[in-house]
Protein backbone atom coordinates (compact mmCIF):
# COMPACT_ATOMS: atom_id res chain seq x y z
CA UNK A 1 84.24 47.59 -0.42
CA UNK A 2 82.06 44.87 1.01
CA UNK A 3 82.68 42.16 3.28
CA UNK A 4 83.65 38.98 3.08
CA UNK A 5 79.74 36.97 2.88
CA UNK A 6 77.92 39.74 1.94
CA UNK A 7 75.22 39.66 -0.22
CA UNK A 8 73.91 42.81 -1.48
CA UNK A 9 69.78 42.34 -3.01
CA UNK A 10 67.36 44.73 -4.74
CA UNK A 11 63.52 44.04 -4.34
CA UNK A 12 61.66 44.47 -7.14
CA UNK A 13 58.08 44.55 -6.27
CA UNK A 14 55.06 43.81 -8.31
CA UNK A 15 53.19 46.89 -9.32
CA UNK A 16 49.67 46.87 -9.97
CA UNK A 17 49.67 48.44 -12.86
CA UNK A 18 52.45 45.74 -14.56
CA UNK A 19 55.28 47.57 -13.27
CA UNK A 20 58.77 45.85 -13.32
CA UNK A 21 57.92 42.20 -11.53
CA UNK A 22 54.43 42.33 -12.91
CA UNK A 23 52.96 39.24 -13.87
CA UNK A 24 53.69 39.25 -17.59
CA UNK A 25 55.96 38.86 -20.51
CA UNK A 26 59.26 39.70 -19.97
CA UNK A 27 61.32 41.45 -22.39
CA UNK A 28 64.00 38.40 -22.07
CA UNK A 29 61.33 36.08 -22.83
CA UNK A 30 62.09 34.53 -18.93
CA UNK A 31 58.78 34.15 -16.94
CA UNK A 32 56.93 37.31 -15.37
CA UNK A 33 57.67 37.04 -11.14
CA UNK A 34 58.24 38.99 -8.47
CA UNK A 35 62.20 38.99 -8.38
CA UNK A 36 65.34 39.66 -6.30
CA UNK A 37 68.32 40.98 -8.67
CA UNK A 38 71.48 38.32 -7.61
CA UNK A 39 74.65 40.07 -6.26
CA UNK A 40 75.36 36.50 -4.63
CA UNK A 41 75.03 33.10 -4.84
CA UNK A 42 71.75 32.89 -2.37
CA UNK A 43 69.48 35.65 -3.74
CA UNK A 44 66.95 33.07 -5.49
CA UNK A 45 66.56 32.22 -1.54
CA UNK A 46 66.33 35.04 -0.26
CA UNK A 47 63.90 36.94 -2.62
CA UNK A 48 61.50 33.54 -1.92
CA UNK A 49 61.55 33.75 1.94
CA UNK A 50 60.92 38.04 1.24
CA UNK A 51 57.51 37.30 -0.92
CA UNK A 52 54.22 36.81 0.58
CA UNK A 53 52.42 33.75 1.33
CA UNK A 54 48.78 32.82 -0.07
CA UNK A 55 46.76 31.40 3.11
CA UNK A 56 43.14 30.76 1.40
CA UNK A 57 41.44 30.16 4.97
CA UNK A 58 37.72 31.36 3.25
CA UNK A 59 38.31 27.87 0.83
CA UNK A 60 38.14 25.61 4.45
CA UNK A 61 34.39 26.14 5.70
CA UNK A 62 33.52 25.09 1.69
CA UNK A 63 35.44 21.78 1.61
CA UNK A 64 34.54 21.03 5.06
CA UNK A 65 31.25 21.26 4.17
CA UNK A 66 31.96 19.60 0.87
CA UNK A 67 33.33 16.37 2.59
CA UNK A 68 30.25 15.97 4.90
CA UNK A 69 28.14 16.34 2.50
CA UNK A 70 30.09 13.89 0.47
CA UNK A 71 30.23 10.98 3.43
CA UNK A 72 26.55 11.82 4.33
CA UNK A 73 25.42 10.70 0.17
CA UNK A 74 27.67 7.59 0.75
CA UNK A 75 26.26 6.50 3.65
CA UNK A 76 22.92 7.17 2.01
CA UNK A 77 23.71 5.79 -1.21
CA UNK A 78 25.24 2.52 0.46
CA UNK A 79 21.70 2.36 2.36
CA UNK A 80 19.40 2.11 -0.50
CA UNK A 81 21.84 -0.39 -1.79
CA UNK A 82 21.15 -2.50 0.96
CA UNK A 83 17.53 -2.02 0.83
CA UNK A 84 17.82 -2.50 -2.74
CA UNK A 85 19.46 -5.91 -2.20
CA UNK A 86 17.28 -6.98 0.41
CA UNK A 87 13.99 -6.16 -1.94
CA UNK A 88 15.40 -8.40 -4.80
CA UNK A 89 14.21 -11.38 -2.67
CA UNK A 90 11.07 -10.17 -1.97
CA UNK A 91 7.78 -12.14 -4.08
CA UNK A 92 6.91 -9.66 -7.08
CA UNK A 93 9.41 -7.55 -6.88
CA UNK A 94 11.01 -6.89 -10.63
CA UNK A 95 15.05 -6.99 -11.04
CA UNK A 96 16.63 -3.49 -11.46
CA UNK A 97 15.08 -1.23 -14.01
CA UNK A 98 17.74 1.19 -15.82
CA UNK A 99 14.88 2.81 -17.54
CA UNK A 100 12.05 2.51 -19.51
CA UNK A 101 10.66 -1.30 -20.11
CA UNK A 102 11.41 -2.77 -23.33
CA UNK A 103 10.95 -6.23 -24.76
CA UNK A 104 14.52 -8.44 -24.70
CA UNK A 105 12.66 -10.80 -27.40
CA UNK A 106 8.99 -11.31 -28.75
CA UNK A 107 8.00 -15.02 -29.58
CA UNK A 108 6.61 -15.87 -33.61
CA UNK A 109 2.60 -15.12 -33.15
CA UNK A 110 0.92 -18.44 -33.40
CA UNK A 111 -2.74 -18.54 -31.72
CA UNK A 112 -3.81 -17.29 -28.53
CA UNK A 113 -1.06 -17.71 -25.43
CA UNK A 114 -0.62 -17.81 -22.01
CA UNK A 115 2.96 -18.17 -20.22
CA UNK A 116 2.43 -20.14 -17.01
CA UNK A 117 5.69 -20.91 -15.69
CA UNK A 118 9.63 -20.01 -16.24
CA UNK A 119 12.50 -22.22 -15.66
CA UNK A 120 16.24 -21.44 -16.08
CA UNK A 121 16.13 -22.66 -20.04
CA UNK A 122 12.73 -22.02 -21.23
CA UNK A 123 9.58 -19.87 -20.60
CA UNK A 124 6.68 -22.24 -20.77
CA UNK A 125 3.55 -21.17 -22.89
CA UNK A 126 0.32 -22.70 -23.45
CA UNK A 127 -1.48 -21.67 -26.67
CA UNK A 128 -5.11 -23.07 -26.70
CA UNK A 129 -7.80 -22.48 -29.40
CA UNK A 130 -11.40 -23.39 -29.29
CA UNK A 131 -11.28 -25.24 -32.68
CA UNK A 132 -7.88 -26.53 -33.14
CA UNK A 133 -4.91 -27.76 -31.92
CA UNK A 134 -3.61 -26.89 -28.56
CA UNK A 135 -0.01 -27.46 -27.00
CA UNK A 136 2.69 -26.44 -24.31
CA UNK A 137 5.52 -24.61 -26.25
CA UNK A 138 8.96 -24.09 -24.84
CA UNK A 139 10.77 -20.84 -25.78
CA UNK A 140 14.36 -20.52 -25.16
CA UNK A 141 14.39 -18.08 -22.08
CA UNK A 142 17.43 -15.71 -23.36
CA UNK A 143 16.15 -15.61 -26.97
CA UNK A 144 12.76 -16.24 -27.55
CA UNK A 145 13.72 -19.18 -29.74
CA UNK A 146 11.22 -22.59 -30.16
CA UNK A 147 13.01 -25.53 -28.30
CA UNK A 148 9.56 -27.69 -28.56
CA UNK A 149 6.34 -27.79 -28.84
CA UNK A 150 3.83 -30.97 -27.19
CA UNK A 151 0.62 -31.52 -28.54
CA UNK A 152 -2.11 -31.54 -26.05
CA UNK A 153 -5.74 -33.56 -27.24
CA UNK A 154 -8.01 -31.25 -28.97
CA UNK A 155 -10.70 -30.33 -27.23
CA UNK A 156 -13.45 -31.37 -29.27
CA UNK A 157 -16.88 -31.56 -27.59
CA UNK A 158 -18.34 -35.38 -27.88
CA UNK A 159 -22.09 -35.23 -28.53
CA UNK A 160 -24.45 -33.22 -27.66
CA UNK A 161 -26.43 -29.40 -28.29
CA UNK A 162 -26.26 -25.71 -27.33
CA UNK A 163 -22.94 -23.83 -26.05
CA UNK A 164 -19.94 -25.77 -26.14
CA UNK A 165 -17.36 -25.49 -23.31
CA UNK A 166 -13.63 -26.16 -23.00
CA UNK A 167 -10.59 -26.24 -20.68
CA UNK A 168 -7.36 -26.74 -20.65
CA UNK A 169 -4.27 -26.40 -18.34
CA UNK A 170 -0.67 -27.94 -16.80
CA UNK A 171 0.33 -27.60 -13.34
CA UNK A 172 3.55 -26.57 -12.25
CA UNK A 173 6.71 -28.29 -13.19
CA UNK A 174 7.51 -31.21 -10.92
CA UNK A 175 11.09 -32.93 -11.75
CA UNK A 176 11.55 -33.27 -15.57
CA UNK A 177 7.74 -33.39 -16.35
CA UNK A 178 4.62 -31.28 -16.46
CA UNK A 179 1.05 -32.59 -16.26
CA UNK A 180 -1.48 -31.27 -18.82
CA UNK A 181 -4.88 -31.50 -19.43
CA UNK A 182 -7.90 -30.72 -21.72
CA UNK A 183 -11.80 -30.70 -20.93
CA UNK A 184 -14.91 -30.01 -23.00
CA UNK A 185 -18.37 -30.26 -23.11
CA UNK A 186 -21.77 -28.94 -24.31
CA UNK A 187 -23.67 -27.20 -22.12
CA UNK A 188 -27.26 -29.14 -21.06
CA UNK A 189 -29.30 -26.30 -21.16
CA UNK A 190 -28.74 -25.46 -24.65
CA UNK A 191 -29.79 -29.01 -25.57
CA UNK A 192 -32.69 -29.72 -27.72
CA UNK A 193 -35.66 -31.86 -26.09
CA UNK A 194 -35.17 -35.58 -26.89
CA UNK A 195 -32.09 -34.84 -28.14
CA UNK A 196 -28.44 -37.09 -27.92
CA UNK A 197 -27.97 -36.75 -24.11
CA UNK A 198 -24.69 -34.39 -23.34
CA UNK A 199 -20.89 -35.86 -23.45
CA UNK A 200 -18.03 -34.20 -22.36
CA UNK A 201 -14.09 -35.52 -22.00
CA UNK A 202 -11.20 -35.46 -20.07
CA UNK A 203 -7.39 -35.77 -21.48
CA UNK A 204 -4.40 -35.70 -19.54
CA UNK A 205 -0.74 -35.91 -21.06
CA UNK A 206 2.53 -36.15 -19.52
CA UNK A 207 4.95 -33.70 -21.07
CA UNK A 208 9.28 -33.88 -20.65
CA UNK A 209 10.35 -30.76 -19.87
CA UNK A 210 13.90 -31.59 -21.91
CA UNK A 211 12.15 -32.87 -25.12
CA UNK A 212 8.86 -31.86 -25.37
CA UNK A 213 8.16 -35.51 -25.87
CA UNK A 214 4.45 -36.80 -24.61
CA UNK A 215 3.25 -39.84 -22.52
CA UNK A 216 -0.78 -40.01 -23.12
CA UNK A 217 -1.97 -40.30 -20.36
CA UNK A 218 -5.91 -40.75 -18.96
CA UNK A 219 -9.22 -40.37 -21.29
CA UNK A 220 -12.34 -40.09 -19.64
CA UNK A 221 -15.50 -39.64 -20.66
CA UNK A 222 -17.89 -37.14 -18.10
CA UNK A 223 -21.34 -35.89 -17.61
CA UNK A 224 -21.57 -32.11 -18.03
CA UNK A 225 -20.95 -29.58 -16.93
CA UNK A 226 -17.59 -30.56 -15.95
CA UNK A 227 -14.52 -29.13 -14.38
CA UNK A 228 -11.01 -29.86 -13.94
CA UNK A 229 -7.39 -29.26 -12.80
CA UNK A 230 -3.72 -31.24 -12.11
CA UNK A 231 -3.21 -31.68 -8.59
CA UNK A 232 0.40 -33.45 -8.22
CA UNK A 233 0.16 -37.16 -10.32
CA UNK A 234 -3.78 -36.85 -10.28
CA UNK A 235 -6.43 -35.22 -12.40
CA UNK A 236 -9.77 -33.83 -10.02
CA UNK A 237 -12.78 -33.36 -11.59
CA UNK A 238 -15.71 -32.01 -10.93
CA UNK A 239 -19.49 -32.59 -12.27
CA UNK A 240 -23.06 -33.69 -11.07
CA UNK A 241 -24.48 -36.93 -10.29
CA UNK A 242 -28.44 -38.01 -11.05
CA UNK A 243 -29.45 -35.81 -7.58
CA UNK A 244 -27.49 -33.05 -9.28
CA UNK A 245 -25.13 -33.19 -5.85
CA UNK A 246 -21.12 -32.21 -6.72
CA UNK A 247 -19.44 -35.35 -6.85
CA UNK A 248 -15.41 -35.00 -6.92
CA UNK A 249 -13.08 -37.90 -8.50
CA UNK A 250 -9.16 -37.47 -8.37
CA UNK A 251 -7.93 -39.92 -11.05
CA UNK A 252 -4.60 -40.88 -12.04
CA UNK A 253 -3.28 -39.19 -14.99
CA UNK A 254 -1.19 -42.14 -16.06
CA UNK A 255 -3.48 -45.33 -15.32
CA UNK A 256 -6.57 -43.77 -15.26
CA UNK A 257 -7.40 -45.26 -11.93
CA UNK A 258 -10.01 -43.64 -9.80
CA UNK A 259 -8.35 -42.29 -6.70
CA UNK A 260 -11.06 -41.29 -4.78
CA UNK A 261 -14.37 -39.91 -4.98
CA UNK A 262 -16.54 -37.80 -2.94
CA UNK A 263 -20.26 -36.80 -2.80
CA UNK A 264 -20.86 -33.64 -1.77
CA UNK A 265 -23.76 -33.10 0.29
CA UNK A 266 -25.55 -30.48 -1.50
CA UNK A 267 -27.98 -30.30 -4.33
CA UNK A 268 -27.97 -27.97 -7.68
CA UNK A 269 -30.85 -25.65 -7.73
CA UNK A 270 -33.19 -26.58 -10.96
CA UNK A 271 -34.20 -23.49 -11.54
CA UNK A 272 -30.68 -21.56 -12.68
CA UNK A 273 -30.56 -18.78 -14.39
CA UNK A 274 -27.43 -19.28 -15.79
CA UNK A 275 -25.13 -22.34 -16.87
CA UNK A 276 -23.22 -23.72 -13.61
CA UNK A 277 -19.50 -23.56 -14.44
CA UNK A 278 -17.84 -25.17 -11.63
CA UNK A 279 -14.11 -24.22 -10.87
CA UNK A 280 -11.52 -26.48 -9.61
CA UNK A 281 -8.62 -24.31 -8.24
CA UNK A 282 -5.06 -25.14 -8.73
CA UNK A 283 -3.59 -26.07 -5.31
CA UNK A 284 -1.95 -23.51 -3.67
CA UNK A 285 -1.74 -24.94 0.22
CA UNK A 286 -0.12 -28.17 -0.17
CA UNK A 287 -2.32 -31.22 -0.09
CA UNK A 288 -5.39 -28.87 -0.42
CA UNK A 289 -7.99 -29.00 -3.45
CA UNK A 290 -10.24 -25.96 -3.92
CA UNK A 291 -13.35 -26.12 -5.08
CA UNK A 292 -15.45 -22.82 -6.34
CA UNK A 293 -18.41 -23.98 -7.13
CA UNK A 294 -20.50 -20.58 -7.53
CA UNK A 295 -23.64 -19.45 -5.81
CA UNK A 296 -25.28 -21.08 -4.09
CA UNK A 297 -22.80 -23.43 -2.86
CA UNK A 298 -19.41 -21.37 -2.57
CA UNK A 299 -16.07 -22.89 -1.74
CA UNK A 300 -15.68 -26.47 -0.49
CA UNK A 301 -11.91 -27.31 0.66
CA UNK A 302 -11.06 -31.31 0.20
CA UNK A 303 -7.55 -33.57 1.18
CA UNK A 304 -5.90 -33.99 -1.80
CA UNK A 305 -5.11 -37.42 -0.54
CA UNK A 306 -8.30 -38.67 0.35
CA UNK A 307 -11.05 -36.82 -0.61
CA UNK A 308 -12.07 -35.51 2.80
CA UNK A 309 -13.69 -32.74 3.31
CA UNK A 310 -12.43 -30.55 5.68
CA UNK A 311 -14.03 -26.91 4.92
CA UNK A 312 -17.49 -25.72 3.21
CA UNK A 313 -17.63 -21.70 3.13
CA UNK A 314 -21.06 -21.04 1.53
CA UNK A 315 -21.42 -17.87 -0.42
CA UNK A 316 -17.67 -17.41 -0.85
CA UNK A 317 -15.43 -17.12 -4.17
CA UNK A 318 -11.78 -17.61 -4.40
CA UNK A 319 -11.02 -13.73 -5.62
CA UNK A 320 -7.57 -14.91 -6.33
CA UNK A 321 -4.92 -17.60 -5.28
CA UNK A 322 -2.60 -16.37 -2.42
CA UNK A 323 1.09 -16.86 -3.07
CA UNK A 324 1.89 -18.52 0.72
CA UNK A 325 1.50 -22.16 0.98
CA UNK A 326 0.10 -21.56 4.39
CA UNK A 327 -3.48 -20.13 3.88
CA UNK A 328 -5.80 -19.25 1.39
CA UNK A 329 -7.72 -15.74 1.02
CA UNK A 330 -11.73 -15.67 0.42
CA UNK A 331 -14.32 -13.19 -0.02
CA UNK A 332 -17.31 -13.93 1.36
CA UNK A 333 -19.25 -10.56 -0.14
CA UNK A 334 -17.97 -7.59 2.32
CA UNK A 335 -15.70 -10.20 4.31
CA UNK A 336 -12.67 -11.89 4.31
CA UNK A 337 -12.04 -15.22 5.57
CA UNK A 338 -8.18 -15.77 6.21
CA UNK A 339 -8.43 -20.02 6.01
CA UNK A 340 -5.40 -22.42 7.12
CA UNK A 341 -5.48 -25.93 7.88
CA UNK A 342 -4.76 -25.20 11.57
CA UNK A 343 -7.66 -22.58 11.91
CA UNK A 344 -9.23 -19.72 10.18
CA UNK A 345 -10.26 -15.80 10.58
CA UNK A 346 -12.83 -13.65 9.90
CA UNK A 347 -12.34 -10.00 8.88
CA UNK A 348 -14.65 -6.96 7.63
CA UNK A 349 -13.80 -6.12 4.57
CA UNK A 350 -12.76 -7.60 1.09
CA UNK A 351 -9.86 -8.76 0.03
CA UNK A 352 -7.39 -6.83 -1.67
CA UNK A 353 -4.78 -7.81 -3.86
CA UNK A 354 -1.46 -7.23 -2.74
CA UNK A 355 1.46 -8.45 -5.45
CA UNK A 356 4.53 -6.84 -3.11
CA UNK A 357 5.04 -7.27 0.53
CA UNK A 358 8.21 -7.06 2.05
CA UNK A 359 6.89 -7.87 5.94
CA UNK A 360 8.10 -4.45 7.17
CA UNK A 361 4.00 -4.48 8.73
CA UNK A 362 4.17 -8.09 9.93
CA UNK A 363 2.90 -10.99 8.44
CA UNK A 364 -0.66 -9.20 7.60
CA UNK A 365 -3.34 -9.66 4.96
CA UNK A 366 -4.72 -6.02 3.43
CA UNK A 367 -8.27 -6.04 3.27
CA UNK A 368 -10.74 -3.14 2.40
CA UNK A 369 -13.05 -2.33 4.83
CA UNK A 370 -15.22 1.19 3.71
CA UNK A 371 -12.28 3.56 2.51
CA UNK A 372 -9.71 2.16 4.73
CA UNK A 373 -6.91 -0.27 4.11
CA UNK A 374 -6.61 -2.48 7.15
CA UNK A 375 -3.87 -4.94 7.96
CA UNK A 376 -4.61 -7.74 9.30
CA UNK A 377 -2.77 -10.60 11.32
CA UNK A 378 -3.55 -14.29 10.49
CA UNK A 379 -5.57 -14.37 13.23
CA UNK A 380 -8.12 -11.90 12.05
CA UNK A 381 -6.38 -8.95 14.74
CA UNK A 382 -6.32 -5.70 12.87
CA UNK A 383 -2.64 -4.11 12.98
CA UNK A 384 -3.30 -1.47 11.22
CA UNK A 385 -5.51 0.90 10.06
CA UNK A 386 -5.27 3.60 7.24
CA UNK A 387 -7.40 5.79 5.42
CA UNK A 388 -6.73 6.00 1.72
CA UNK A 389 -10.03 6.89 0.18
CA UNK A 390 -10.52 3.47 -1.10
CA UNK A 391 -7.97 1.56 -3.29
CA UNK A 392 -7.72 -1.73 -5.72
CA UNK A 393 -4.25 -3.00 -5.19
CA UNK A 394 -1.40 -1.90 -2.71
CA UNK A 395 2.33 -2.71 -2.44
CA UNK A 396 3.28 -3.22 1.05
CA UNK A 397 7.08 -1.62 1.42
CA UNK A 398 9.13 0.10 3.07
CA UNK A 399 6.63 1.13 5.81
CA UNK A 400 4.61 2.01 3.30
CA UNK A 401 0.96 1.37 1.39
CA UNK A 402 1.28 2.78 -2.15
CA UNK A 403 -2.28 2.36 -3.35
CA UNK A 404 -3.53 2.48 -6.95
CA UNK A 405 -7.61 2.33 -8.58
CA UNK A 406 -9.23 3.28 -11.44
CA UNK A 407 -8.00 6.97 -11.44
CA UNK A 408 -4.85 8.11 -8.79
CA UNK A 409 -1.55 6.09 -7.40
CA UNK A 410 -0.67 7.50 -3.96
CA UNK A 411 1.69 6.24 -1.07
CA UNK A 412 0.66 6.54 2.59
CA UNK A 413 2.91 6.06 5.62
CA UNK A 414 1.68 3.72 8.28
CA UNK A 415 0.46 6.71 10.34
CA UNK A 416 -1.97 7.36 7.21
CA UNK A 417 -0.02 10.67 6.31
CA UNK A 418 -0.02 11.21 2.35
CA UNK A 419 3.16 11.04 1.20
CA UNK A 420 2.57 11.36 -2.47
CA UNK A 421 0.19 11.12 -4.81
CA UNK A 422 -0.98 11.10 -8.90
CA UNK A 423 -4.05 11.53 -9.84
CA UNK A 424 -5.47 10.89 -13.48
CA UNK A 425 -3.46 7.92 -14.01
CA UNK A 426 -5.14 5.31 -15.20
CA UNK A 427 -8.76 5.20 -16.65
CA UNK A 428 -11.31 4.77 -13.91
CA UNK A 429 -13.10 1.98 -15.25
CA UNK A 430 -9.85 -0.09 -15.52
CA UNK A 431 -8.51 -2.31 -12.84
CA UNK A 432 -4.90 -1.20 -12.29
CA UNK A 433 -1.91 -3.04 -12.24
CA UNK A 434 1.29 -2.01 -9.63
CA UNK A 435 4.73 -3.20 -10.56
CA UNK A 436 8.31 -2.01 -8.64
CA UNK A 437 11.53 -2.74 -8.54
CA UNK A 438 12.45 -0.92 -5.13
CA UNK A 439 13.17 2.25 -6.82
CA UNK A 440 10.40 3.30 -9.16
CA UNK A 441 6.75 2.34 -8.99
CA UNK A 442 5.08 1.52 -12.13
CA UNK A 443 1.80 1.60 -13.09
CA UNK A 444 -0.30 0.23 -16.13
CA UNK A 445 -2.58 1.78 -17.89
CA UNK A 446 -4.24 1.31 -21.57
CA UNK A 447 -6.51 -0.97 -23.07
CA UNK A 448 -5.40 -1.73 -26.38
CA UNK A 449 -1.58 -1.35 -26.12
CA UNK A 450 -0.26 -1.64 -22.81
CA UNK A 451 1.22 1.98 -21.09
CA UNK A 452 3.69 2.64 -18.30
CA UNK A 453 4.18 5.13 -15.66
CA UNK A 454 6.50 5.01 -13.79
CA UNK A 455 7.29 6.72 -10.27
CA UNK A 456 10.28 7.69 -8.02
CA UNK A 457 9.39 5.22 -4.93
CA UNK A 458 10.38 7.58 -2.40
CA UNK A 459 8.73 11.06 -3.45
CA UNK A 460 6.64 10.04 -6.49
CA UNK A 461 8.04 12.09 -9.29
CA UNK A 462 7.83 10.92 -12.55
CA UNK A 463 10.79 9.00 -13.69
CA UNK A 464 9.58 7.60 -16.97
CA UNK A 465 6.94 6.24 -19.39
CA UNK A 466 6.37 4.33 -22.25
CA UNK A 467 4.13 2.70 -24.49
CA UNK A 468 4.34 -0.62 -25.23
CA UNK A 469 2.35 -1.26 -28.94
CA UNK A 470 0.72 -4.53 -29.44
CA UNK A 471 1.64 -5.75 -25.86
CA UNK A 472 -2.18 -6.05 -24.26
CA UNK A 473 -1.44 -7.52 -21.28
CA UNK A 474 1.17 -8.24 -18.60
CA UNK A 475 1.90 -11.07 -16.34
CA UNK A 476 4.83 -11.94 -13.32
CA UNK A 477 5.78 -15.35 -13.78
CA UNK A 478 8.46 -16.91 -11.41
CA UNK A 479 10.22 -13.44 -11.32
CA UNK A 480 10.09 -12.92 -14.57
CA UNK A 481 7.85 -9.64 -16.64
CA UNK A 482 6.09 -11.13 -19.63
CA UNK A 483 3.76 -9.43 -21.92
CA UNK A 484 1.18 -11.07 -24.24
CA UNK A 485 0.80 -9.22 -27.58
CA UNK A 486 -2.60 -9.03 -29.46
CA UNK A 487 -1.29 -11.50 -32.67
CA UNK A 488 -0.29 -14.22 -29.86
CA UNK A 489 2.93 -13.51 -29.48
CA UNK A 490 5.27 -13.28 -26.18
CA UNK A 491 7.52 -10.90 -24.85
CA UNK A 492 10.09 -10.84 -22.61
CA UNK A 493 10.14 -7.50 -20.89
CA UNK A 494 12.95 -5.78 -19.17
């Protein structure tokens, strides 16, 4: 007879071979288990604390590993975020791209067209013809819609024989309003002896940048050949007096009043073999007016207050206008002249065009000198030196040069180690155009429809490409991707 408190068990063990307690069905329909028969109230208990416990030690080196690697790609991840976020600020640099571009919206055709600046209502296009009407149209910036469209004067030639020329342009957005001009002329040259002499015309309008609504502003009648621009509240133009020396008038656009005036001291050759087309620049370093006035006379820098001439760089173009307000970039055939209104530099090499820098080398200007892309310091000291077997355009980032021409993209490290590189992307006869967003870097190729390529920034593998038909041509306008399409439409890209 048992005692009082005793409690008598039986083990039943699993078998392997699904033995009584092997996992299973049981014939009582209760769950399959290793069990303890009860001859008490505690053999549940007691069977549990007899069974064997499952320690999976192997599973701990894995999930160690597992979480490292887990905080390492956050701490990476919440890098590139940063840099990310740090690029968006940077000149040039395009918001996010989730993939491929795409146009948000594409603008009615309506004549030839040229998007010039963006504001946060409209994107502001000027569509010019050589015959015809020209104006400044405003398109609703989220939909491509028409708010307005201002009527600039036609540019109709006055009198005169041979090749007619025109202009036309508006300068930035100042306040509520936006200056505009047109020019034309006939070229001399073309005239026939004893003919009418030559007559060419200036028009400037003031435009309201909430109506569309136009104030005419100055007319003026000019000798050709003639050039012009908007600098602030004044029109400058450009032409030749009876010595054929460049004289320079700034007049106002809304009296007409003649500002000032300046006679260059230089003469025209007579014996051109070509039409002189003078070039007034828009201003770029404040209270600065550009002149490129071709061989043989080059640049000439005036005050935009007074006329004064403060620079004359013979033999020199303008290859493009620099986006700092603090110097302007020249080639002066093989060199570059780095020009400020405190002082200037001289560098070997020509200038290269450089759309995104995000000052990781210093405040430097990329020049070409040979094959090698060297950076230089506004005061002409080279910083750098890299060899990339020539190049077109670069994007300064991330201690980088990613270098594109007519037939390979590549990115070199600052040491001049390759870090990756394409060839065969672009025709080589083709200038090429480099576009990023921080993460990819996109090329564009084509001719007739606009193609992308685009590139992992960091290792170059393809991420994408598309093709973009009837877009021919691309343009960054206040942060903003804009395509022109060949029936004279505009796109919004994104």
């Amino acid at each position: 007879m048992a005692r009082t408190g005793r409690v008598e068990v039986e083990l039943v063990e699993d078998d392997a071979d699904g033995g009584p307690g092997a996992p299973g069905p049981r014939p009582d329909g209760e769950p399959a288990r290793a069990t303890a028969r009860r001859a008490g109230a505690a053999v549940g208990s007691a069977a549990r604390g007899l069974r064997r416990r499952f320690r999976p030690w192997w599973l701990v080196p894995p999930l160690v590993l597992a979480l490292a690697l887990g905080a390492a790609q956050h701490v990476t991840d919440a890098r590139e975020r940063e840099r990310l976020a740090a690029l968006a600020h940077v000149p040039g640099v395009l918001p996010p791209l989730d993939g491929p571009l795409a146009p948000v919206w594409t603008s009615s055709p309506d004549g030839d067209a040229w998007p010039f600046a963006v504001t946060d209502e409209a994107v502001l296009v000027e569509r010019y013809a050589l015959a015809g009407p020209t104006s400044v149209d405003a398109l609703d910036v989220a939909t491509g819609e028409l708010l307005w469209s201002a009527p600039l004067p036609s540019a109709v030639p006055q009198t005169g024989e041979g090749t007619g020329w025109t202009g036309s342009g508006c300068a930035p957005p100042n306040g509520g309003s936006l200056v505009c001009f047109t020019s034309s002329w006939w070229d001399p040259h073309g005239a026939a002896p004893g003919g009418p002499a030559a007559v060419g015309r200036v028009d400037a309008v003031v435009v309201d940048l909430t109506t569309g609504a136009t104030d005419v502003g100055l007319t003026m009648l000019v000798d050709p050949p003639t050039s012009a621009t908007v600098a602030g509240d004044a029109v400058v133009v450009v032409g030749l007096d009876e010595h054929r020396s460049p004289v320079v008038r700034a007049v106002d656009v809304r009296g007409g009043q003649e500002l000032w005036r300046t006679v260059l001291d230089a003469r025209l050759p007579e014996d051109l073999r070509s039409p002189w087309l003078p070039a007034v620049m828009r201003p770029v370093v404040p209270g600065v007016v550009v002149l490129d006035l071709g061989d043989p006379l080059g640049v000439v820098l005036l005050d935009a207050d007074s006329g004064r001439v403060l620079d004359e760089v013979g033999g020199a173009t303008v290859p493009w206008l620099s986006g700092r307000e603090d110097r302007l970039i020249l080639d002066t055939g093989g060199r570059t002249l780095i020009w400020s209104p405190a002082a200037s530099a001289d560098v070997a090499g020509s200038p290269l065009m450089s759309p995104v820098d995000d000052g990781t080398f210093g405040d430097v200007i990329p020049v070409l000198d040979g094959e090698d892309i060297v950076l230089a310091g506004p005061d002409g000291t080279e910083r750098v030196r890299v060899g990339t077997a020539g190049g077109d355009v670069v994007l300064l980032m991330d201690g980088r040069l990613v270098v594109a021409d007519g037939s390979r993209t590549a990115a070199v490290d600052g040491d001049g180690e390759l870090v990756w590189e394409h060839r065969g992307t672009g025709p080589s006869d083709v200038s090429p155009t480099l576009l990023t967003d921080g993460s990819v870097v996109v090329r564009q190729t084509g001719d007739t429809s606009v193609h992308l390529k685009a590139f992992d920034v960091h290792d170059g593998r393809p991420a994408w490409s598309t093709t973009l038909p009837g877009v021919v041509d691309l343009v960054l306008v206040d942060g903003r991707l804009l395509g022109m399409t060949s029936d004279g439409g505009v796109a919004l890209l994104r």
